[in-house]
Protein backbone atom coordinates (compact mmCIF):
# COMPACT_ATOMS: atom_id res chain seq x y z
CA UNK A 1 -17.89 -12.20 -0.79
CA UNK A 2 -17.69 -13.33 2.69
CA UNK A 3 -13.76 -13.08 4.04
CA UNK A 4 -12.31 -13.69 7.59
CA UNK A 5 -11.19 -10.43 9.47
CA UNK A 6 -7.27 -9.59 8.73
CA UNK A 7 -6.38 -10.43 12.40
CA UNK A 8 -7.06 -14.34 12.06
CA UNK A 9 -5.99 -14.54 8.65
CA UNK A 10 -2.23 -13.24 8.48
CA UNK A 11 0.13 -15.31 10.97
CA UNK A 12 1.84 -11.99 11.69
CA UNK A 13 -0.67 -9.09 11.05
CA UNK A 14 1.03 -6.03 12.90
CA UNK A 15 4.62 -7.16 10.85
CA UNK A 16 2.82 -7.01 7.55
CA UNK A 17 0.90 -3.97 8.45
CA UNK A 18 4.17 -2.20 8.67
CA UNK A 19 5.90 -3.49 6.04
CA UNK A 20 2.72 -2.40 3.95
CA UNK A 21 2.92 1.09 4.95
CA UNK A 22 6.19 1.35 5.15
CA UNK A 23 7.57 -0.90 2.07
CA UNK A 24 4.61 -1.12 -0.15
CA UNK A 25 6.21 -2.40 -3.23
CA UNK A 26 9.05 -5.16 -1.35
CA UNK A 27 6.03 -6.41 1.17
CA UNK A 28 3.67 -6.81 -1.68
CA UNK A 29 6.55 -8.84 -3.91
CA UNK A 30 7.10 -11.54 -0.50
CA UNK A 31 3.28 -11.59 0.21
CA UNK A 32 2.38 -11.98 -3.59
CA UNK A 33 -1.07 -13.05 -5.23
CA UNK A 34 -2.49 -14.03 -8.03
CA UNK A 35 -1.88 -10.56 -9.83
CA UNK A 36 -3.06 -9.37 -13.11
CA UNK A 37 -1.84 -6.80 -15.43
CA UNK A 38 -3.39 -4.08 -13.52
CA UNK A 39 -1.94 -4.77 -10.41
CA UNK A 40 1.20 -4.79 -11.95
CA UNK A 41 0.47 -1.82 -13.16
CA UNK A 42 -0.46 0.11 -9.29
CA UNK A 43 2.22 -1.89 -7.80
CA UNK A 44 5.00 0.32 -10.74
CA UNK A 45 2.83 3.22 -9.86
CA UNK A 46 1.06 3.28 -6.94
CA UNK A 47 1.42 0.95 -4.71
CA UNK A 48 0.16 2.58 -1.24
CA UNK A 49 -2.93 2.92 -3.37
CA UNK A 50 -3.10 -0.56 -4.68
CA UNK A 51 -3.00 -1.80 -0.84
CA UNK A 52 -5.66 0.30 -0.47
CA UNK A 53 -7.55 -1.10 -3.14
CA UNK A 54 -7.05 -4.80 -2.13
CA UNK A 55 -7.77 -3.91 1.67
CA UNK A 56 -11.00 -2.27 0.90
CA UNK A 57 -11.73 -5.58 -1.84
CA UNK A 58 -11.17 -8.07 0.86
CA UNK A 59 -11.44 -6.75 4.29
CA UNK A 60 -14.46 -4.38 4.37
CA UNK A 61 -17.00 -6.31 5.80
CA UNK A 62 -14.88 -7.16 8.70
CA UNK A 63 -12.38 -4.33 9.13
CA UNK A 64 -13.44 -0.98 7.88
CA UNK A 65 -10.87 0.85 10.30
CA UNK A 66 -8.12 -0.85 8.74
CA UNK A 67 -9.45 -0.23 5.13
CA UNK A 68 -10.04 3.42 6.26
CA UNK A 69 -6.06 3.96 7.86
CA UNK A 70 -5.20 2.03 4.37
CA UNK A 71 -7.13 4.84 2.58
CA UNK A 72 -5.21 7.19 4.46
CA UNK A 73 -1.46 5.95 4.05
CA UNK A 74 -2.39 5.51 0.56
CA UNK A 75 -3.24 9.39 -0.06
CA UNK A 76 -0.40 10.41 2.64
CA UNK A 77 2.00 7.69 1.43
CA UNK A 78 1.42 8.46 -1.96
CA UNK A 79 1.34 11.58 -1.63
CA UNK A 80 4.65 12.18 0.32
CA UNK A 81 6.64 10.04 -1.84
CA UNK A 82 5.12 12.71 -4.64
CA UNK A 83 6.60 15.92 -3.23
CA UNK A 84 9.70 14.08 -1.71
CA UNK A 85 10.80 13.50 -5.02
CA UNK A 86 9.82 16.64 -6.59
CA UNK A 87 11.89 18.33 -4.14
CA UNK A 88 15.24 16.38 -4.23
CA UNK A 89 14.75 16.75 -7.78
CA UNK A 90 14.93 20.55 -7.75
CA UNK A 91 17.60 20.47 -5.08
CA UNK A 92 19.99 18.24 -7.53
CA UNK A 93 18.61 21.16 -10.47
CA UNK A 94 20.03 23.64 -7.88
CA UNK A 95 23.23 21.47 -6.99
CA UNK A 96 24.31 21.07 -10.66
């Protein structure tokens, strides 16, 4: 599968690079794509990891630093939203 690099292909790459790391789930709603039932299914869940996933699909051959920092914000991203939640849950446990 031979894809342009992300840089020429996105009108504003650095604005949906942030948005993707930073709002995941809103960014990938306004960008859309033809989506099946599994992406549905990483954007409920996952959805640093779906980026990820579609990064490393269509970008490798071109960009593997970006697909690598997507890797990372995925396990980071995913990750922190993990124990943030685990620990405002306990804290509203604590609270009530």
């Amino acid at each position: 599968m031979n894809h342009a690099d992300f840089w020429s292909s996105h009108a504003y790459p650095l604005l949906l690079l942030f948005g993707l790391a930073v709002f995941p789930r809103l960014t990938l709603l306004i960008v859309g794509g033809p989506f099946s039932w599994l992406h549905w299914l990483g954007w409920l869940v996952t959805p640093h990891l779906l980026v990820a996933i579609l990064a490393t699909t269509h970008y490798w051959d071109t960009d593997p630093l970006l697909c690598v920092v997507a890797w990372f914000f995925a396990f980071a991203g995913t990750g922190g939203e993990g124990h943030t939640a685990r620990r405002l849950r306990r804290r509203r446990r604590r609270d009530a």
